[in-house]
N, C-alpha and C. Protein backbone atom coordinates (compact mmCIF):
# COMPACT_ATOMS: atom_id res chain seq x y z
N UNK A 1 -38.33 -32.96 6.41
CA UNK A 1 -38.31 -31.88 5.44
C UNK A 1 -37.26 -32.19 4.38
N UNK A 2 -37.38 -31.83 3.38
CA UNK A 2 -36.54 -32.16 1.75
C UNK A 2 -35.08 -31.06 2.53
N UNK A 3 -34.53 -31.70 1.55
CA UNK A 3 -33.15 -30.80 1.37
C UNK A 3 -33.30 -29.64 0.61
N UNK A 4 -32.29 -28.43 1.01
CA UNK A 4 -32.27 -27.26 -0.17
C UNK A 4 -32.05 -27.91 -1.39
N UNK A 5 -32.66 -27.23 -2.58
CA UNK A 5 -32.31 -27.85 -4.14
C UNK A 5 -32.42 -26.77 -4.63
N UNK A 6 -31.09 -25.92 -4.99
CA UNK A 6 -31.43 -25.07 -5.94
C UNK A 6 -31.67 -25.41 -7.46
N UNK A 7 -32.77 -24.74 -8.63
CA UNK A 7 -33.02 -25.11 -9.49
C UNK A 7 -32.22 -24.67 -10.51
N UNK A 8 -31.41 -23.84 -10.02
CA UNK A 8 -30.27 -23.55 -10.73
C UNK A 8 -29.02 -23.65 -10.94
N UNK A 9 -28.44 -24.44 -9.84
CA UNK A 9 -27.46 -24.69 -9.20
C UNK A 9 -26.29 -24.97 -10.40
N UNK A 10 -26.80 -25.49 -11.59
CA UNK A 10 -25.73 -26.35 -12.94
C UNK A 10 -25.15 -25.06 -13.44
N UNK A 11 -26.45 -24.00 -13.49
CA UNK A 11 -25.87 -22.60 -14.47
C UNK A 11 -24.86 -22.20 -13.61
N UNK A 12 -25.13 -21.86 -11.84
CA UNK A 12 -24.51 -21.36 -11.16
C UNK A 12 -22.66 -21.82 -11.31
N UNK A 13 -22.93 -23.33 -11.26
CA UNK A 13 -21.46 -23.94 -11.51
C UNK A 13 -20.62 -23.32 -12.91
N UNK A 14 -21.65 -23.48 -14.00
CA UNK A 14 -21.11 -23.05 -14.81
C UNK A 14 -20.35 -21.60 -15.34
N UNK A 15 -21.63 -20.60 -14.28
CA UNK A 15 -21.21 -19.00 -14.15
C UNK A 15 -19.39 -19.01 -13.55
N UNK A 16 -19.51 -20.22 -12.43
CA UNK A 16 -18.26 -20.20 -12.01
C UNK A 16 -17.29 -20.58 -12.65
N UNK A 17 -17.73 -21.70 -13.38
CA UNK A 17 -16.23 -22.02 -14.12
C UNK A 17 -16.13 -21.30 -15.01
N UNK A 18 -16.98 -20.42 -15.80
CA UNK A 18 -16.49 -19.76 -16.72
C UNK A 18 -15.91 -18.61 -16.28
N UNK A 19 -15.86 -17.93 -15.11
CA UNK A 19 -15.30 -16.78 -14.34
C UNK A 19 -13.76 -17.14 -14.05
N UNK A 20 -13.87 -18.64 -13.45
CA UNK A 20 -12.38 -19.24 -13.67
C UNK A 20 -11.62 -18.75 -14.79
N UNK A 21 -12.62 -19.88 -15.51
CA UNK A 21 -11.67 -19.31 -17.15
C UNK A 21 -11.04 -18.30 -17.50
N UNK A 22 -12.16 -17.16 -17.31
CA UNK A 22 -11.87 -15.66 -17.85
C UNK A 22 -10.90 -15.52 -17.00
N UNK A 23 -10.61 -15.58 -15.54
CA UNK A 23 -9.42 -15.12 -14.46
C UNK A 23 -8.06 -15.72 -15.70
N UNK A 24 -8.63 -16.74 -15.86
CA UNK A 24 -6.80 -17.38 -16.40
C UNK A 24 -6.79 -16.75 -17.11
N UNK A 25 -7.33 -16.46 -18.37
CA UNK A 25 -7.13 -16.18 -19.64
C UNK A 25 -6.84 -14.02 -19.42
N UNK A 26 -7.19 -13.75 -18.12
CA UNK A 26 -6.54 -12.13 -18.18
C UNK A 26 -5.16 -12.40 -17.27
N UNK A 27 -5.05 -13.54 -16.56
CA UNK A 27 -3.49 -13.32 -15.94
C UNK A 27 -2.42 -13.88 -17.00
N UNK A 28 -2.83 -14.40 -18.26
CA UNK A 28 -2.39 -14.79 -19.30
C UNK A 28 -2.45 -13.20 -19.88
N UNK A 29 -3.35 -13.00 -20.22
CA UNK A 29 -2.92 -11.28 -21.14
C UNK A 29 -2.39 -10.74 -19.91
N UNK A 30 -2.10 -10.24 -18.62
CA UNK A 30 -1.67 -9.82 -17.75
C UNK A 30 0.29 -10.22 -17.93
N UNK A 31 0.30 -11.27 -18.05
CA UNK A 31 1.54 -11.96 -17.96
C UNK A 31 2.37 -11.11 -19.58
N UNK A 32 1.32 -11.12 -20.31
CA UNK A 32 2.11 -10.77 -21.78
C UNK A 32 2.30 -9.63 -21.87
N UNK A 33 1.59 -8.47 -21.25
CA UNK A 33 2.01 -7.52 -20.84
C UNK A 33 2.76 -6.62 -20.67
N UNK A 34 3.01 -7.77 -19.38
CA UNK A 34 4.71 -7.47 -18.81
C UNK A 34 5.55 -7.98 -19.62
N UNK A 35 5.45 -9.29 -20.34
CA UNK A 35 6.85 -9.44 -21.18
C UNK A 35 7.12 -8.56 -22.38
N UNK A 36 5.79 -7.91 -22.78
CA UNK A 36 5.81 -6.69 -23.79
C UNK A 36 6.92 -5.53 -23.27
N UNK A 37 6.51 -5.54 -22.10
CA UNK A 37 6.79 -4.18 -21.38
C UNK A 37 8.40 -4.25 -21.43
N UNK A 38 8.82 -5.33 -21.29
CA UNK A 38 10.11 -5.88 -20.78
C UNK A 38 10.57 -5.82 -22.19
N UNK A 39 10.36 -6.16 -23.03
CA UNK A 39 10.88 -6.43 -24.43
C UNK A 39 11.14 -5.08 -24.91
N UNK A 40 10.01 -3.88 -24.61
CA UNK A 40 10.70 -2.68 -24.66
C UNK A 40 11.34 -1.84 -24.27
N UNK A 41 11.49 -1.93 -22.60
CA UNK A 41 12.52 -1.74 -22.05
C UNK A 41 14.20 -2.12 -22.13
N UNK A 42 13.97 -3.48 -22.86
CA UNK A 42 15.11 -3.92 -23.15
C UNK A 42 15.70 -2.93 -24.75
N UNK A 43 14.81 -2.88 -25.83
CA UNK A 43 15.10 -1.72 -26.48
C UNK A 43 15.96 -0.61 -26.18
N UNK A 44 15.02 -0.14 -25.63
CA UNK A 44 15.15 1.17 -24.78
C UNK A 44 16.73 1.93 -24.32
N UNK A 45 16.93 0.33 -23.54
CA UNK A 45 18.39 -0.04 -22.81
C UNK A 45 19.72 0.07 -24.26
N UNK A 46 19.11 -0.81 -25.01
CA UNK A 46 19.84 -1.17 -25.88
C UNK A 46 19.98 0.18 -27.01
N UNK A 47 19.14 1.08 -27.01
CA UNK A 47 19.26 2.61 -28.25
C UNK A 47 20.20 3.49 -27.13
N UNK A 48 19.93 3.72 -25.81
CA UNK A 48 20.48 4.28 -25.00
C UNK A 48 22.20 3.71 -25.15
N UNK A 49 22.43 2.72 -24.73
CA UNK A 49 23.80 2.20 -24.72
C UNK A 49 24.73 2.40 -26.01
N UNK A 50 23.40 2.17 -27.29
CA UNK A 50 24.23 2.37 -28.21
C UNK A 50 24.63 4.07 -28.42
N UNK A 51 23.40 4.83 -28.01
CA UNK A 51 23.70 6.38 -28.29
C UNK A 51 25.14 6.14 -27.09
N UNK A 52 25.50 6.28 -26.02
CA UNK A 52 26.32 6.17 -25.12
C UNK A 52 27.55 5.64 -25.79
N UNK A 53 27.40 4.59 -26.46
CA UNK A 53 29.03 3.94 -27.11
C UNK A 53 29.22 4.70 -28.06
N UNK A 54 28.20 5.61 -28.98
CA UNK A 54 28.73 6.20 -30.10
C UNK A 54 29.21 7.69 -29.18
N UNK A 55 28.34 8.37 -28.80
CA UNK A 55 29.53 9.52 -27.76
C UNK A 55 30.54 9.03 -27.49
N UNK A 56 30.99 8.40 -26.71
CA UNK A 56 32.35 7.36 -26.18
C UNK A 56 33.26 7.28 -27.35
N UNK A 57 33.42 7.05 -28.36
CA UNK A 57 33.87 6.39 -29.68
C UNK A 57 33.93 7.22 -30.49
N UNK A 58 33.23 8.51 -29.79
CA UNK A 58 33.38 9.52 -31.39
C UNK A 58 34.40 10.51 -30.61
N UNK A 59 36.38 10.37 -31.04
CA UNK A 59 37.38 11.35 -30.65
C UNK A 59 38.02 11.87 -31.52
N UNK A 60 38.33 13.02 -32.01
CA UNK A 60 39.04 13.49 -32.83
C UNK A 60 38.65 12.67 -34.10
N UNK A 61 39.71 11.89 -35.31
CA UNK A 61 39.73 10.98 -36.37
C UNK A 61 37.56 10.61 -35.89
N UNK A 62 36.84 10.42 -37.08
CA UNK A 62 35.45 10.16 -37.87
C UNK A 62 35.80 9.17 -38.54
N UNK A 63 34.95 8.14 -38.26
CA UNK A 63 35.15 6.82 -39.83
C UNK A 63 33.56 6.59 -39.95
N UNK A 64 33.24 7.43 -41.13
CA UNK A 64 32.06 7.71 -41.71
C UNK A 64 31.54 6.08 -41.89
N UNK A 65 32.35 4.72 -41.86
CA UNK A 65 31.40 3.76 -42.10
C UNK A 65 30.93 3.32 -40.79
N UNK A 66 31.86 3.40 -39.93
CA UNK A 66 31.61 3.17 -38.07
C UNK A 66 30.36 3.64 -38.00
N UNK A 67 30.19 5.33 -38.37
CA UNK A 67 28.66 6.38 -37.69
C UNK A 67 27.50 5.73 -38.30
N UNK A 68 28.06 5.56 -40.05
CA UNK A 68 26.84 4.88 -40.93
C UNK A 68 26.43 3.44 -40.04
N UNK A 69 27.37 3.11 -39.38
CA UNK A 69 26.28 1.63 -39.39
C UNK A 69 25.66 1.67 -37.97
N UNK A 70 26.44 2.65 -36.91
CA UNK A 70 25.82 3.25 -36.22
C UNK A 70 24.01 3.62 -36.09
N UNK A 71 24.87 4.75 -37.03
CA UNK A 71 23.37 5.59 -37.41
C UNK A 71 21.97 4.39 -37.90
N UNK A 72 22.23 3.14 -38.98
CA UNK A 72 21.99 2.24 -39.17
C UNK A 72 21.29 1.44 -38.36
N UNK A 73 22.29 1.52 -36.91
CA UNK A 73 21.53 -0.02 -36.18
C UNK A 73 20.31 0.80 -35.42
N UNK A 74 20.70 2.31 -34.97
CA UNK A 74 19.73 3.17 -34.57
C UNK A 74 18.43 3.43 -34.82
N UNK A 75 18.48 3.36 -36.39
CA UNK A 75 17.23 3.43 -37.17
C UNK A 75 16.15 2.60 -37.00
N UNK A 76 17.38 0.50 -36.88
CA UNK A 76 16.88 -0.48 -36.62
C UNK A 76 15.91 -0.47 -35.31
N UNK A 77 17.13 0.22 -33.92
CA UNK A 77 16.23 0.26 -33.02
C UNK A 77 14.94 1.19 -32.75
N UNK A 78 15.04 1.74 -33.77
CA UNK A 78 13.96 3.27 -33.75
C UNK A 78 12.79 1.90 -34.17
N UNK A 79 12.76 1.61 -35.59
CA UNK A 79 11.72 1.10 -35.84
C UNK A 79 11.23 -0.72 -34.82
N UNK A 80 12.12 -1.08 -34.34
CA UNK A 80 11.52 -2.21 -33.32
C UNK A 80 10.91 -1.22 -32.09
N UNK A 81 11.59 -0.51 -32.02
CA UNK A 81 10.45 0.00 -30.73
C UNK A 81 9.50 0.88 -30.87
N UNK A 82 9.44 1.48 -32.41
CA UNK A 82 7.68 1.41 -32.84
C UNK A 82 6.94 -0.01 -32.70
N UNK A 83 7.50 -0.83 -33.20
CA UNK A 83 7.09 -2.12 -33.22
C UNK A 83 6.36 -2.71 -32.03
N UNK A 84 7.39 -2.15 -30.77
CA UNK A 84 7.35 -2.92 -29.65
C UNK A 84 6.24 -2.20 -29.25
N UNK A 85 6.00 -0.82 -29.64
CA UNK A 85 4.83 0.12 -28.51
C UNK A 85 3.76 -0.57 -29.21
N UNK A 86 3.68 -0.44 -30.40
CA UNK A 86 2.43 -1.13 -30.84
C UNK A 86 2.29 -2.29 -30.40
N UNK A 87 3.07 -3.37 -30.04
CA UNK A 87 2.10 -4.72 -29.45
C UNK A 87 2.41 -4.45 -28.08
N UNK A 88 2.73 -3.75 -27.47
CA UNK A 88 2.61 -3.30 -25.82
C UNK A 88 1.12 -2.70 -25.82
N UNK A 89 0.52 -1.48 -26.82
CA UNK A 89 -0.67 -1.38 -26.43
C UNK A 89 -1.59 -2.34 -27.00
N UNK A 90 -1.42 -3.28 -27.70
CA UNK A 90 -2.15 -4.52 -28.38
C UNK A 90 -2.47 -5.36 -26.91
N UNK A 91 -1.31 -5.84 -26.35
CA UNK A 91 -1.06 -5.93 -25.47
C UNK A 91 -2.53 -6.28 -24.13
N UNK A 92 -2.60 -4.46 -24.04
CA UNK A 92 -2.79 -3.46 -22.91
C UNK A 92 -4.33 -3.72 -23.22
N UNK A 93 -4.71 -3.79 -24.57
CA UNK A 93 -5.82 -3.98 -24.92
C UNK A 93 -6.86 -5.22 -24.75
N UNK A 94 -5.92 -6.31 -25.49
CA UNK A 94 -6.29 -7.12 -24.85
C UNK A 94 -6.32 -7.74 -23.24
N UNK A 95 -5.29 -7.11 -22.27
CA UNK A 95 -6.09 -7.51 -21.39
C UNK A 95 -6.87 -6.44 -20.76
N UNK A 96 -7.47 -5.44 -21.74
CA UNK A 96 -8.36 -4.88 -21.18
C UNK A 96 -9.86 -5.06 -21.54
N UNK A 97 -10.13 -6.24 -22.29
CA UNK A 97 -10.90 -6.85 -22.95
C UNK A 97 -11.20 -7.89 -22.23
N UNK A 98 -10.19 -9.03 -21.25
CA UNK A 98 -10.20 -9.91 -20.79
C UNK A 98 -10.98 -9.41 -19.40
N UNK A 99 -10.32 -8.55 -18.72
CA UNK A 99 -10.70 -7.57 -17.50
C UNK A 99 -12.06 -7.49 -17.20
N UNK A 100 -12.50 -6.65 -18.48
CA UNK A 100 -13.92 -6.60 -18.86
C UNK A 100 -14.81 -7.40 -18.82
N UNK A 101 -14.31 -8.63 -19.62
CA UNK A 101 -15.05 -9.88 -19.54
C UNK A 101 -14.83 -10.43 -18.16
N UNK A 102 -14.24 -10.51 -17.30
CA UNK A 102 -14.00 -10.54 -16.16
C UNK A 102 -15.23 -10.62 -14.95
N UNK A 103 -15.34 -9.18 -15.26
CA UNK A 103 -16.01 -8.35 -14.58
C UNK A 103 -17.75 -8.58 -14.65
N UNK A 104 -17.67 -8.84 -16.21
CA UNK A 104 -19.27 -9.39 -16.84
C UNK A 104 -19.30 -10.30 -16.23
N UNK A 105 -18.74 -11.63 -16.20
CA UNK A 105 -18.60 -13.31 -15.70
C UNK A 105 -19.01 -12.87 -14.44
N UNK A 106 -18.19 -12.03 -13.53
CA UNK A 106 -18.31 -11.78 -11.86
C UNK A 106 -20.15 -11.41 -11.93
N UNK A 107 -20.49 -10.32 -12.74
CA UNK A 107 -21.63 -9.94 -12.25
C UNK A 107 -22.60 -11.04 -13.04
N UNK A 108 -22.87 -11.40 -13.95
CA UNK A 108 -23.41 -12.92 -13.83
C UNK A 108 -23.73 -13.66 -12.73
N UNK A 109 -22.07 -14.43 -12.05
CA UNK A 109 -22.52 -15.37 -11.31
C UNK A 109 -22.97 -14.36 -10.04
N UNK A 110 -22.85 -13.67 -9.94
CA UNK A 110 -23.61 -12.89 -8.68
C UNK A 110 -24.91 -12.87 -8.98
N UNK A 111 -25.12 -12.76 -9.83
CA UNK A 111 -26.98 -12.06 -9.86
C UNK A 111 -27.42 -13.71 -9.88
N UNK A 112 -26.91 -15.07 -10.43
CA UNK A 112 -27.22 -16.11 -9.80
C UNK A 112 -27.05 -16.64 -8.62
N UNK A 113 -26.32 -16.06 -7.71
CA UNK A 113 -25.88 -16.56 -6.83
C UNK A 113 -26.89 -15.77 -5.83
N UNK A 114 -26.85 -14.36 -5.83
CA UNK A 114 -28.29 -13.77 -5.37
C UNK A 114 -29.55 -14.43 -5.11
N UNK A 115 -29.95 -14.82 -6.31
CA UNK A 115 -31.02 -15.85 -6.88
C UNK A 115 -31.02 -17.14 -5.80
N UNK A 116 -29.96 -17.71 -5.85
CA UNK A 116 -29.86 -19.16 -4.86
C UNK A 116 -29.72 -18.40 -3.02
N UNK A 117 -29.84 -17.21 -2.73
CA UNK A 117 -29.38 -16.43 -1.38
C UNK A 117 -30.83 -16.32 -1.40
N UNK A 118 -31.77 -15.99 -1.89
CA UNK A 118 -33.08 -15.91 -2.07
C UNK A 118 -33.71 -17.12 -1.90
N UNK A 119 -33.77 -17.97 -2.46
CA UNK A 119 -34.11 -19.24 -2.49
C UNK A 119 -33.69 -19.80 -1.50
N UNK A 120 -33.19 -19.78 -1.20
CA UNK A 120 -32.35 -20.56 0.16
C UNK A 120 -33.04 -19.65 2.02
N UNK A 121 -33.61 -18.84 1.43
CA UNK A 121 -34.23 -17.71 2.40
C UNK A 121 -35.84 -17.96 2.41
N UNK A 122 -35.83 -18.51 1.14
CA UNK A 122 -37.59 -18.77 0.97
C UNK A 122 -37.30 -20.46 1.83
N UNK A 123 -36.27 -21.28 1.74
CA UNK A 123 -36.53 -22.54 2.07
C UNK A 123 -36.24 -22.57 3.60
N UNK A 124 -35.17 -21.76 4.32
CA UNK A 124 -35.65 -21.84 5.47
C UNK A 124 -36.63 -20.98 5.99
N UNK A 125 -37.02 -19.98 5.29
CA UNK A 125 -38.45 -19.56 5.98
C UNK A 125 -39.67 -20.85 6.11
N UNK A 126 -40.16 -21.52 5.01
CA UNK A 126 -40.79 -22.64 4.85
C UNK A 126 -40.58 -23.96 5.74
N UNK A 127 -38.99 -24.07 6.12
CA UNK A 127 -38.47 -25.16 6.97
C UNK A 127 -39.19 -24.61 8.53
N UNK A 128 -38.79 -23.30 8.84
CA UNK A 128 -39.75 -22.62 9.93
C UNK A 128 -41.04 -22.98 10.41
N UNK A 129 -41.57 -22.39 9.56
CA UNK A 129 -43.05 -22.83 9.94
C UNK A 129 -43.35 -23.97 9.73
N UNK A 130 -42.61 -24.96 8.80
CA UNK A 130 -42.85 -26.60 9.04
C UNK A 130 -42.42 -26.78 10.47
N UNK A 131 -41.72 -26.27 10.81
CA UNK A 131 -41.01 -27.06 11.89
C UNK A 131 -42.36 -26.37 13.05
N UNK A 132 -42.51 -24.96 13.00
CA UNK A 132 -43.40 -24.36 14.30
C UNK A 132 -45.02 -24.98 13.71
N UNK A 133 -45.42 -25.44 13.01
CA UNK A 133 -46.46 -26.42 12.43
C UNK A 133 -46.35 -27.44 13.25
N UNK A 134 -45.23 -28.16 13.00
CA UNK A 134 -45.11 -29.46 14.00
C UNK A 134 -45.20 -29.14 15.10
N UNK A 135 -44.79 -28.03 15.97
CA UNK A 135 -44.81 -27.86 17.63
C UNK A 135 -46.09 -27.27 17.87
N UNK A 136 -46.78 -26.86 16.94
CA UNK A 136 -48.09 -26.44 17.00
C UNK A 136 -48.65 -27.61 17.74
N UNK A 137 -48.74 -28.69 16.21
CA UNK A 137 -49.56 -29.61 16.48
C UNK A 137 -49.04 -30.74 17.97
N UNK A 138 -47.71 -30.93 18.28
CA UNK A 138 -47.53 -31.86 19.25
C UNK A 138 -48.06 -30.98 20.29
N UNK A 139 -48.00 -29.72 20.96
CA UNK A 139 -48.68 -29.04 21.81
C UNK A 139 -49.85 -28.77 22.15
N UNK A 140 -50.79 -29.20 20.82
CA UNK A 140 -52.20 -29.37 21.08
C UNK A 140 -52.22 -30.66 21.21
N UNK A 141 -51.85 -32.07 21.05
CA UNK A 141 -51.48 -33.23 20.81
C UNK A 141 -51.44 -33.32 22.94
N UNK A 142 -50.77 -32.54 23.10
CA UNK A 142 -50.25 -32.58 24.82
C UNK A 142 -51.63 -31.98 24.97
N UNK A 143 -51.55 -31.14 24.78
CA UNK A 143 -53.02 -30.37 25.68
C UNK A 143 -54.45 -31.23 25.79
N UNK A 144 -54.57 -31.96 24.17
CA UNK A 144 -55.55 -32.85 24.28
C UNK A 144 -55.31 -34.16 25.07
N UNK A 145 -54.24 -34.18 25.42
CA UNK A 145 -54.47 -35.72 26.53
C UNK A 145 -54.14 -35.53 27.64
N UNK A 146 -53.83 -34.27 27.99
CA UNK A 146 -54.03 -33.67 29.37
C UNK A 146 -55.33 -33.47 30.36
N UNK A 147 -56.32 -32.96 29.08
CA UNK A 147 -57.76 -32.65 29.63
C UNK A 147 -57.92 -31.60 29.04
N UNK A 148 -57.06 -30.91 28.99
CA UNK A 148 -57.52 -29.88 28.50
C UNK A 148 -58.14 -28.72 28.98
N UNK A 149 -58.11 -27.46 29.09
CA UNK A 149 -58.61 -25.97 30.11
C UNK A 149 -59.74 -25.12 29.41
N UNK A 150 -60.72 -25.11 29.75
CA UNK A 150 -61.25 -24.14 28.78
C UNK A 150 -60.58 -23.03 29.24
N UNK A 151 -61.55 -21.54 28.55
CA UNK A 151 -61.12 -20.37 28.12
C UNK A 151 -60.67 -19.57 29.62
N UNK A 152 -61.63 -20.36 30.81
CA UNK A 152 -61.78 -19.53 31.67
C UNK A 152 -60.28 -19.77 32.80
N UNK A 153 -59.71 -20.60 32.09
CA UNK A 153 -58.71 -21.61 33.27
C UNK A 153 -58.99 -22.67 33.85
N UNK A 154 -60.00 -23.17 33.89
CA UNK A 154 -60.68 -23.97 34.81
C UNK A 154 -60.46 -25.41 33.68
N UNK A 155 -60.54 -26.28 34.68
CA UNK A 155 -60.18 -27.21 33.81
C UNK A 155 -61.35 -28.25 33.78
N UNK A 156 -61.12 -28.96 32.67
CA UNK A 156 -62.61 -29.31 31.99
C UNK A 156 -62.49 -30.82 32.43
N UNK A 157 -63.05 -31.56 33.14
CA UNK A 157 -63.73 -33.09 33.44
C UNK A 157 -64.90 -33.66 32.29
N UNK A 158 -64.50 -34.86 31.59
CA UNK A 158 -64.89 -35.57 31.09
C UNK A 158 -65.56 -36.79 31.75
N UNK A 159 -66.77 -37.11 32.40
CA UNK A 159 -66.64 -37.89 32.42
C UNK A 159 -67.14 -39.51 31.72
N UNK A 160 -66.51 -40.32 31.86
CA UNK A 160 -66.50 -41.30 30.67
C UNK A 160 -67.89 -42.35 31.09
N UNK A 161 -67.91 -42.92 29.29
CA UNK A 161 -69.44 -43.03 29.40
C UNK A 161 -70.60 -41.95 29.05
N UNK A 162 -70.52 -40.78 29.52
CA UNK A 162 -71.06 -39.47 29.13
C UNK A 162 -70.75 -39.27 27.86
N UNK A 163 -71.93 -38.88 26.76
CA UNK A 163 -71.46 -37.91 26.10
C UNK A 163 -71.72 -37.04 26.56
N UNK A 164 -71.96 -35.85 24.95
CA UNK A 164 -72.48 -34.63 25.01
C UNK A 164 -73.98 -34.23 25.28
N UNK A 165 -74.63 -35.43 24.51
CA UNK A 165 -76.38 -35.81 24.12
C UNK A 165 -76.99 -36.11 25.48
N UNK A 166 -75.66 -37.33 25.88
CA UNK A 166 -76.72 -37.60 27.34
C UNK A 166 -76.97 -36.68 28.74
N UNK A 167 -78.33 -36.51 28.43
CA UNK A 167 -78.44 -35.62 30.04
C UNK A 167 -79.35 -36.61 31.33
N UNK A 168 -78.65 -37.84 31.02
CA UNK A 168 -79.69 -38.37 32.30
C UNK A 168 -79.20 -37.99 34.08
């Protein structure tokens, strides 16, 4: 009997490697993510500390250029961490795009891979009955050089020289 051959087997590879792909390319947006995330947290840290040093620093005596540049670097951090939320959900987006595609790639190679679970079900069904074909035939193969029984049990004598024709 032939070997399984699926006829699809190249796409199947390919469903896979491209599912590969897509995996890297969302633990890559996965990875940036977090360094988004981190980049604004570090913000975060850094508006906090500074609100904290200006309480701390502000006693009795005001030096209006100290607060101004204060107030200043504040502003700075106000607008980087607009900055930062916006490519945190840029971010978020893209790997929610990657995810997606992900997910498409997965159900792809499944519905091929289905396909070859099928096929592979039709070929050992077929290997089956080749094979109970063959025990068919070696079992009648035995029976015919045994003698052979008719229907009734009784077993049937040939004898040789005789045919069927001759009735002398």
């Amino acid at each position: 009997m032939r070997r399984f051959k699926f006829r699809l087997q190249k796409l199947l590879e390919v469903r896979r490697l491209r599912e590969d792909a897509l995996r890297q390319e969302l633990a890559r947006a996965q990875e940036a993510v977090r360094r988004e995330k981190a980049v604004l947290e570090k913000l975060r840290a850094a508006r906090g500390a500074t609100l904290e040093g200006l309480r701390a620093n502000v006693d009795g005596a005001l030096d209006v250029q100290w607060i101004a540049a204060y107030h200043r670097y504040l502003g700075f951090l106000a607008c980087r961490i607009e900055e930062q939320r916006a490519a945190v959900d840029r971010a978020v987006r893209e790997e929610t795009l990657k995810r997606e595609a992900v997910i498409a790639a997965r159900r792809a190679r499944k519905v091929v891979e289905k396909l070859r679970e099928r096929a592979y079900a039709r070929y050992r069904e077929e290997v089956s009955r080749s094979e109970q074909a063959f025990l068919d035939e070696v079992g009648t193969m035995r029976y015919a050089r045994k003698g052979g029984e008719d229907l009734s049990g009784d077993t049937v004598f040939h004898m040789p020289g005789r045919g069927a024709g001759d009735r002398s």
